[in-house]
C-alpha atoms as a PDB file:
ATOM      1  CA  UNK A   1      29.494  11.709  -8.835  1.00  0.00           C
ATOM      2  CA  UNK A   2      27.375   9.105  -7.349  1.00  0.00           C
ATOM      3  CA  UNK A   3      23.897  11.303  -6.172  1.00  0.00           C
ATOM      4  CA  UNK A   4      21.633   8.301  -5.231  1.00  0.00           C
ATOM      5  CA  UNK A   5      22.260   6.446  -1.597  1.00  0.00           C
ATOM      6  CA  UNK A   6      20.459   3.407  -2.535  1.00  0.00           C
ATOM      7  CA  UNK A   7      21.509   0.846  -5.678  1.00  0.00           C
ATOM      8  CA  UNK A   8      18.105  -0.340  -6.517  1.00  0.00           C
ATOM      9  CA  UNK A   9      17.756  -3.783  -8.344  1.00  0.00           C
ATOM     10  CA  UNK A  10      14.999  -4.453 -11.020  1.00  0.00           C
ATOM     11  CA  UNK A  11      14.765  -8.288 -10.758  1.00  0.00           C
ATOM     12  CA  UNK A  12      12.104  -9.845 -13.445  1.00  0.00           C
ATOM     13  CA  UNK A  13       8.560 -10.668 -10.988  1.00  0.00           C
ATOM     14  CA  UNK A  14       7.647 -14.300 -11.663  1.00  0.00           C
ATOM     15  CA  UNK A  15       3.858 -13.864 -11.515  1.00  0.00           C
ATOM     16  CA  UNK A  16       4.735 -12.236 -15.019  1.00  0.00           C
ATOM     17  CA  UNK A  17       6.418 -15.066 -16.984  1.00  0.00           C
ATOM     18  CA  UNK A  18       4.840 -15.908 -19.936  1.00  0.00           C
ATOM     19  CA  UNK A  19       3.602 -12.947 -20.675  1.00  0.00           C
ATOM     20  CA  UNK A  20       3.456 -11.302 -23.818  1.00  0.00           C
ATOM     21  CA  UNK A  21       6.474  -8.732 -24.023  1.00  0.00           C
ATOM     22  CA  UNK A  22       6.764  -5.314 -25.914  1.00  0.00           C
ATOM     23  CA  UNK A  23       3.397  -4.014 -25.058  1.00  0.00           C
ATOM     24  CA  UNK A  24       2.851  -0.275 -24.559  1.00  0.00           C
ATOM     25  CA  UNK A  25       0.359   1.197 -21.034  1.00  0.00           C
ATOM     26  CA  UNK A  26      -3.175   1.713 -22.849  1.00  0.00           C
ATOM     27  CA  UNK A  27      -5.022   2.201 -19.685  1.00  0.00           C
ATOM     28  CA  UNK A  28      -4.865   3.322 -16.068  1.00  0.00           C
ATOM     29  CA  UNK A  29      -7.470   3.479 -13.585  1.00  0.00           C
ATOM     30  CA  UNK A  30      -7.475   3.960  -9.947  1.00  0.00           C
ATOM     31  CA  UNK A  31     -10.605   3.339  -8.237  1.00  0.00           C
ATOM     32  CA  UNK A  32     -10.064   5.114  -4.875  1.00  0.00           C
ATOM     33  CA  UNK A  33     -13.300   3.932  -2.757  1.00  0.00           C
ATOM     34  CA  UNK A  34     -11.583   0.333  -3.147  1.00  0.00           C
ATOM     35  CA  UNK A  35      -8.431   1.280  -3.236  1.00  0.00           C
ATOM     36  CA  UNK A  36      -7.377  -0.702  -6.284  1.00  0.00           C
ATOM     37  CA  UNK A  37      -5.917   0.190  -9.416  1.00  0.00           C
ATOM     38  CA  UNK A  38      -5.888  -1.373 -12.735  1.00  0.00           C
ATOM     39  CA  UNK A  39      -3.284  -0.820 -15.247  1.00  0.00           C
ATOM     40  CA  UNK A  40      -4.161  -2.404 -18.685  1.00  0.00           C
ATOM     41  CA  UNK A  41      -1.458  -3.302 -21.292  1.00  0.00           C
ATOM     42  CA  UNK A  42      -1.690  -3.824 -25.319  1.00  0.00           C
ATOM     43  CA  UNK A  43      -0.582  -3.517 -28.775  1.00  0.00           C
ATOM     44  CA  UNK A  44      -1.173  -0.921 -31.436  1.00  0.00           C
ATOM     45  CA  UNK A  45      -2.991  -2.304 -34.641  1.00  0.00           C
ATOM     46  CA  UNK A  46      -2.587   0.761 -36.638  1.00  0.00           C
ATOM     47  CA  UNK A  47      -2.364   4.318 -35.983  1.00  0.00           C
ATOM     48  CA  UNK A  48      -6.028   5.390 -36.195  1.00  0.00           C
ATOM     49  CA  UNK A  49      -7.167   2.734 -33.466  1.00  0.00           C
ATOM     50  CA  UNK A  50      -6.690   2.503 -29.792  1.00  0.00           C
ATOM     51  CA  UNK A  51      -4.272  -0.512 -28.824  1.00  0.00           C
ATOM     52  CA  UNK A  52      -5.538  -3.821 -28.387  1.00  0.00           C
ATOM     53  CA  UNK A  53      -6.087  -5.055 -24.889  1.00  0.00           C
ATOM     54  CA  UNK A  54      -3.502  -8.334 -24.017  1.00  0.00           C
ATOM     55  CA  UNK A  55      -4.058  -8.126 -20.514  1.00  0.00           C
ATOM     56  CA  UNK A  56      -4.893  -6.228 -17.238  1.00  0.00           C
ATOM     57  CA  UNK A  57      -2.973  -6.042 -14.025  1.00  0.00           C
ATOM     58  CA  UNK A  58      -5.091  -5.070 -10.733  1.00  0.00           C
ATOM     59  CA  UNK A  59      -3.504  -4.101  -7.901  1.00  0.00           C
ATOM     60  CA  UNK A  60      -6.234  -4.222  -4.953  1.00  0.00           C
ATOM     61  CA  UNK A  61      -3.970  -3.522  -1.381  1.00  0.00           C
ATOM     62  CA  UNK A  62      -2.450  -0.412  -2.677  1.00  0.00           C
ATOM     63  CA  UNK A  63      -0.690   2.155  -0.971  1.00  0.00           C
ATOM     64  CA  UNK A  64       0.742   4.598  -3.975  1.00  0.00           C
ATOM     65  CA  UNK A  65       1.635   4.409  -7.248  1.00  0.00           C
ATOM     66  CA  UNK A  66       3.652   6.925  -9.913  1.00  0.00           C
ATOM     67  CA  UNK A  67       3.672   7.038 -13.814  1.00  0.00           C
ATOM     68  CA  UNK A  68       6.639   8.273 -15.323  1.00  0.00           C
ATOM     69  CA  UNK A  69       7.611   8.928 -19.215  1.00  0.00           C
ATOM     70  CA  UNK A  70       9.663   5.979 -20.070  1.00  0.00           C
ATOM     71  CA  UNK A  71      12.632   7.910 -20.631  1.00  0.00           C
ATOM     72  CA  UNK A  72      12.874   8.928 -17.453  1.00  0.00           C
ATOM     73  CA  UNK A  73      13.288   5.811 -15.797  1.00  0.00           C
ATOM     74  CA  UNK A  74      16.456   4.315 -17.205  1.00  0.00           C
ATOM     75  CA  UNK A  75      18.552   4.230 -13.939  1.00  0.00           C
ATOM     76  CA  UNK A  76      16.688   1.087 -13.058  1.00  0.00           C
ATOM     77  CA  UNK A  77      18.470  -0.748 -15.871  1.00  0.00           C
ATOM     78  CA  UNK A  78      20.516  -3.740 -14.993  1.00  0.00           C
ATOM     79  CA  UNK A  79      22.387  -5.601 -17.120  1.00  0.00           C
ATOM     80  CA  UNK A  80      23.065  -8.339 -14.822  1.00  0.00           C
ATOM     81  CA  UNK A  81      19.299  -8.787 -14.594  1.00  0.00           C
ATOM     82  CA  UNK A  82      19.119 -11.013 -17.700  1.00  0.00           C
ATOM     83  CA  UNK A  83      15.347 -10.618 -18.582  1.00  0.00           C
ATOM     84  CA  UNK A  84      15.422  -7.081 -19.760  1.00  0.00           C
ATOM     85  CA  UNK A  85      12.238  -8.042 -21.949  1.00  0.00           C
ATOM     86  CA  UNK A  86      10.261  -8.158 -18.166  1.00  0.00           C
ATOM     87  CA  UNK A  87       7.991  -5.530 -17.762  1.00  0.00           C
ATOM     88  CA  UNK A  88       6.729  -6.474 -14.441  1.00  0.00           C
ATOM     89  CA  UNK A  89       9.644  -6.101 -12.162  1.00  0.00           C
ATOM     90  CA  UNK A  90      10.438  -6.396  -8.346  1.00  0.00           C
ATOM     91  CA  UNK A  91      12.151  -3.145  -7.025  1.00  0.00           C
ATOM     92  CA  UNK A  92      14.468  -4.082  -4.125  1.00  0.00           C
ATOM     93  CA  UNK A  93      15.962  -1.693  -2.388  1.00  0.00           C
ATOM     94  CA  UNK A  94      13.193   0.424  -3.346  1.00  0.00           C
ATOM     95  CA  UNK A  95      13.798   4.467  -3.143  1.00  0.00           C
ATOM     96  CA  UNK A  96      10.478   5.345  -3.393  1.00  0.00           C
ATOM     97  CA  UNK A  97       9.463   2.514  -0.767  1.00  0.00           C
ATOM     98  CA  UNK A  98      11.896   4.502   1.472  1.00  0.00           C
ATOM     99  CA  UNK A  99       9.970   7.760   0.487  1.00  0.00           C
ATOM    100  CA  UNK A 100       6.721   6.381   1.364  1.00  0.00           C
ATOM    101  CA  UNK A 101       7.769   5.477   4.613  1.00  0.00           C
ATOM    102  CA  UNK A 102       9.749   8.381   5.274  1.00  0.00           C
ATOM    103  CA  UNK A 103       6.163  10.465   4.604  1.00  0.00           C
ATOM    104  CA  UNK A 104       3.460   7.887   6.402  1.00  0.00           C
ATOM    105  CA  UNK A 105       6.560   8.475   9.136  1.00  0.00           C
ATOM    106  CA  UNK A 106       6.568   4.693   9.361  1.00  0.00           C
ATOM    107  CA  UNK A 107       3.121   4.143  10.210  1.00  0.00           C
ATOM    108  CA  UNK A 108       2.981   1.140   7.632  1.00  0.00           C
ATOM    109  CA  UNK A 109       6.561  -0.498   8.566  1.00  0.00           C
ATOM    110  CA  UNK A 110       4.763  -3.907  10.177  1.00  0.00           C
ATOM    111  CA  UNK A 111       3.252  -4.065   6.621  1.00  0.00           C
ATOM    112  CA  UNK A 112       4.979  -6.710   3.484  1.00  0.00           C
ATOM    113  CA  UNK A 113       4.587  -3.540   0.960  1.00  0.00           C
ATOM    114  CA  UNK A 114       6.515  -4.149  -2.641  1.00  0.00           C
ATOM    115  CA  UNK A 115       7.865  -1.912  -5.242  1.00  0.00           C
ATOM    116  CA  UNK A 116       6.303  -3.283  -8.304  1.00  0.00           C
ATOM    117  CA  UNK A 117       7.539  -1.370 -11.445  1.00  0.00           C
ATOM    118  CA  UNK A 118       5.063  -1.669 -14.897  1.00  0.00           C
ATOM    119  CA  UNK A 119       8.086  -0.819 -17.883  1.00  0.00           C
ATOM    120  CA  UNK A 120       6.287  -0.177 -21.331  1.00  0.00           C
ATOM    121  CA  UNK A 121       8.072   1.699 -24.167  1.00  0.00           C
ATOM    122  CA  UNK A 122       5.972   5.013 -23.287  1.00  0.00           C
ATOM    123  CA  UNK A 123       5.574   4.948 -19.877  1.00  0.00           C
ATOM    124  CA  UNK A 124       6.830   3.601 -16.337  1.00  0.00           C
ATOM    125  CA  UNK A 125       4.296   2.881 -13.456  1.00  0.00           C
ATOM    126  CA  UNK A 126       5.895   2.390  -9.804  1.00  0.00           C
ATOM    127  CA  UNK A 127       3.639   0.366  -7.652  1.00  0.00           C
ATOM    128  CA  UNK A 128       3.552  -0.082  -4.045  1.00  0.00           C
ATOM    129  CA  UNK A 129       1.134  -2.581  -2.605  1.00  0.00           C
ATOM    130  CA  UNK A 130       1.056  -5.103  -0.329  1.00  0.00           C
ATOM    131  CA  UNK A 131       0.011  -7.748  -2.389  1.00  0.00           C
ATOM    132  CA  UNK A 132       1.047  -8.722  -5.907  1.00  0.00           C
ATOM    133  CA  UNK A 133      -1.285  -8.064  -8.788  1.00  0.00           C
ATOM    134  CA  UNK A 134      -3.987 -10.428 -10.483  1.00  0.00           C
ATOM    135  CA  UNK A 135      -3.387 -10.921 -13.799  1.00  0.00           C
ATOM    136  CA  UNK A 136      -6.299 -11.039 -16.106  1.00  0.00           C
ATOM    137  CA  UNK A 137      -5.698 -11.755 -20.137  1.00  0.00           C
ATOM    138  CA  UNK A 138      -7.720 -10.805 -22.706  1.00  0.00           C
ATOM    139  CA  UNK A 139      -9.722 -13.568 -24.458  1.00  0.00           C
ATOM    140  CA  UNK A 140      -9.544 -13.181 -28.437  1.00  0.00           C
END
């Protein structure tokens, strides 16, 4: 029994190629005043350490955002995709883009918002913003 009315697509965002794969969400900070958020993704080193840094995402038009267990996320999966090693994806046709609007009751329709989804091995982040994220790596 099919319970979801919309097929969403995960197809791989090309502001992301090139970027280091496999990494795991160390950091997440939303600075409301400004409205951004900043989502920061690395590597553990060992077990006693915190993960090192690769690079940081910041997300500066934003207009909500959700972090879910990894786990929980695996309906997004496509196979036909062909870069499942992506983390930053496109979500098109996004349910919880439909949510939003169906709470704001359409107030930001006239607005280019995207469904940005952050995939890790721990955790899921849904983005929606209306423009794409800046991409800062870390320097070694």
């Amino acid at each position: 029994m099919e319970v979801n009315a919309i097929r969403q697509v995960a197809v791989p965002w090309a502001g992301a190629r090139g970027l280091t794969t496999g990494l795991m969400l160390t950091e997440l900070h939303q600075d409301v005043w400004s409205g951004s958020l900043e989502l920061c993704m690395g590597i553990p080193t060992d077990i006693d350490t915190p993960p090192r840094i690769i690079y940081r995402l910041s997300f500066g038009h934003l207009f909500g955002y959700r972090v879910l267990e990894g786990a929980d996320v695996l309906d997004f999966i496509n196979d036909d995709a062909g870069d499942i090693d992506c983390q930053i994806q496109l979500i098109t046709p996004s349910r919880f883009l439909t949510w939003f609007h169906q709470e704001t009751q359409g107030s930001h329709l006239e607005e280019d918002i995207q469904h940005y989804r952050i995939s890790s091995w721990d955790f899921c982040v849904d983005v929606l913003a209306a423009q794409p994220p800046d991409i800062n790596l870390k320097q070694e």
